[in-house]
N, C-alpha and C. Protein backbone atom coordinates (compact mmCIF):
# COMPACT_ATOMS: atom_id res chain seq x y z
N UNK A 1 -4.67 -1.09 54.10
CA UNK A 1 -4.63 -0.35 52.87
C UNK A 1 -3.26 -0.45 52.21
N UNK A 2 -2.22 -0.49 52.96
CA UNK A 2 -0.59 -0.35 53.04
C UNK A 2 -0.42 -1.79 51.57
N UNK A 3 -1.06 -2.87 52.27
CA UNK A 3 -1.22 -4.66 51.66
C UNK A 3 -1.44 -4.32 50.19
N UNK A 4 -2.48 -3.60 49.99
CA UNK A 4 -3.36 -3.59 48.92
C UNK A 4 -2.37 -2.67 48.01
N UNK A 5 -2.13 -1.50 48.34
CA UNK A 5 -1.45 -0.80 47.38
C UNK A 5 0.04 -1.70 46.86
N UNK A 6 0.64 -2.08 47.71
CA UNK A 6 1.65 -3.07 47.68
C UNK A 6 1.22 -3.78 46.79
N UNK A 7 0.45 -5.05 47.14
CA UNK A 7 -0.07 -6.23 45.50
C UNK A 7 -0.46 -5.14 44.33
N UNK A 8 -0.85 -3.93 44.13
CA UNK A 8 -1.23 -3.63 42.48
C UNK A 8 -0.45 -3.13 42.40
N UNK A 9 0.90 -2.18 42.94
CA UNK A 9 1.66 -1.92 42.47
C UNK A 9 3.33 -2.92 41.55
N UNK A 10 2.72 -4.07 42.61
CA UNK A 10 3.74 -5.21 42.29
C UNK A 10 3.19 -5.93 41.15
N UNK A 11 1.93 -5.81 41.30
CA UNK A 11 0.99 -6.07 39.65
C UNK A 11 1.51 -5.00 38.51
N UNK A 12 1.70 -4.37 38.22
CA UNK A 12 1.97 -3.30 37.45
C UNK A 12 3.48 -3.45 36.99
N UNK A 13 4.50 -3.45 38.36
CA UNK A 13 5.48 -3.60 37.55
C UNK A 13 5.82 -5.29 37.03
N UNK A 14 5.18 -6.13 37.61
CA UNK A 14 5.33 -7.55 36.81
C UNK A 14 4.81 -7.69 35.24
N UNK A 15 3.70 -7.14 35.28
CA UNK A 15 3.12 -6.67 34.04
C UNK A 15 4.24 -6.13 32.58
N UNK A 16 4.75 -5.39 33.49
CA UNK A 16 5.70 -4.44 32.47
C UNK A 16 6.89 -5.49 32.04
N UNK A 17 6.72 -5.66 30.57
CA UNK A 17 7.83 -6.12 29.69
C UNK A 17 7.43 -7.69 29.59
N UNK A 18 6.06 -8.03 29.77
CA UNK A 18 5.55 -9.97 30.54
C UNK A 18 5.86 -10.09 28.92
N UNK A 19 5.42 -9.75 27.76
CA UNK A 19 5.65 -10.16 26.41
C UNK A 19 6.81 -10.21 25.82
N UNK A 20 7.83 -9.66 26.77
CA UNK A 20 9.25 -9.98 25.60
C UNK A 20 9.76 -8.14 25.74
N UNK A 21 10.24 -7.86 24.39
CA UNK A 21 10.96 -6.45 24.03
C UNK A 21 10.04 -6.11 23.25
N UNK A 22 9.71 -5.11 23.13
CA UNK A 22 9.09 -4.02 22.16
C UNK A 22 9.61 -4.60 20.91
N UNK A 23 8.54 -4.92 19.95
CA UNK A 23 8.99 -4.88 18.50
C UNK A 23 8.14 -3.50 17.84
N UNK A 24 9.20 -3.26 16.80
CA UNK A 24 8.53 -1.98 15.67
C UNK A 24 7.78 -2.39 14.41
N UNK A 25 7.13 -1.66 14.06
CA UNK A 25 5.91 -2.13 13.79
C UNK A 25 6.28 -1.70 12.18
N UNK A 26 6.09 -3.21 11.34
CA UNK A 26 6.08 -3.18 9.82
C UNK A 26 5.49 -1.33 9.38
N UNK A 27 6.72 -1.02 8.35
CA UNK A 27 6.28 -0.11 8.01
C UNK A 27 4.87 0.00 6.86
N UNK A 28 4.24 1.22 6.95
CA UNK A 28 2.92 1.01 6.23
C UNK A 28 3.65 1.15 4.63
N UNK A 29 2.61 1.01 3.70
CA UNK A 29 2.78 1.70 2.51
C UNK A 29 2.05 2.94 2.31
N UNK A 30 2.82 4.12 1.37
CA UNK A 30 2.26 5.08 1.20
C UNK A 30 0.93 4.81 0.81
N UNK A 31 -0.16 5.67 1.08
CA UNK A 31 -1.87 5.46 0.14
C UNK A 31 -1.98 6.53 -0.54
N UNK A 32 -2.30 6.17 -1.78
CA UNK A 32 -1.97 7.43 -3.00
C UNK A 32 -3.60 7.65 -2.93
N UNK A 33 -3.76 9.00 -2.37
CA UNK A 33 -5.32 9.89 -1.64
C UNK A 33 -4.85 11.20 -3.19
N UNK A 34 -6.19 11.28 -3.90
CA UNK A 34 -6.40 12.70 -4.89
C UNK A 34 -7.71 13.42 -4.77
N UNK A 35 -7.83 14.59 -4.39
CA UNK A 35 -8.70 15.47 -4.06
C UNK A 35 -9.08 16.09 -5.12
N UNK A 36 -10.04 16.29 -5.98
CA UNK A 36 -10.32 17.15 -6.77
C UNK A 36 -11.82 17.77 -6.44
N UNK A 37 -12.13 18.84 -7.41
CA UNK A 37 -13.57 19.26 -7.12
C UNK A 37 -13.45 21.18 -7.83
N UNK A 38 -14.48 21.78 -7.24
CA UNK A 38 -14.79 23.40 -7.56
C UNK A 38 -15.26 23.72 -6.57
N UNK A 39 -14.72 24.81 -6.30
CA UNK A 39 -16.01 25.10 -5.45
C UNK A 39 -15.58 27.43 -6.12
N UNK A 40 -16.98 27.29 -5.82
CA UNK A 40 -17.46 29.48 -6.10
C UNK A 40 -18.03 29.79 -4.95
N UNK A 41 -17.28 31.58 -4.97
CA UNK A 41 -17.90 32.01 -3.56
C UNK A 41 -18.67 33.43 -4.39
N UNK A 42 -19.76 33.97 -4.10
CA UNK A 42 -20.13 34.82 -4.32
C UNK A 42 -21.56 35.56 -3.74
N UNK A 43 -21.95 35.98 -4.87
CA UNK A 43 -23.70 36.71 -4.60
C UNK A 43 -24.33 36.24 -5.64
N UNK A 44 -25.53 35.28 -5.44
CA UNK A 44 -26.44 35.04 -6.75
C UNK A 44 -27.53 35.97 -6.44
N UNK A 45 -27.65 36.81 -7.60
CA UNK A 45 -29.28 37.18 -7.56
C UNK A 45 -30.08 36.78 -9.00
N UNK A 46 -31.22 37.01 -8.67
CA UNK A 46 -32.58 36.34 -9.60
C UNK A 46 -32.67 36.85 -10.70
């Protein structure tokens, strides 16, 4: 069991960083979002 945990843990940290350095990620552009509408709260009667 000792073997086994050994190889995935040595998997895991080989894994870590295999692509290079962290790059940051193009900033977005703002998205121009407009909400409009009505809304009524009440009592209708007949």
């Amino acid at each position: 069991m000792r073997p086994l945990l050994a190889i995935c843990v040595l998997g895991l940290l080989a894994a870590c960083g295999a692509d290079g350095e962290p790059e940051r990620p193009e900033p977005r552009r703002p998205i121009d979002i407009s909400v409009s509408g009505t809304a009524e709260i009440g009592i209708h009667s007949p």
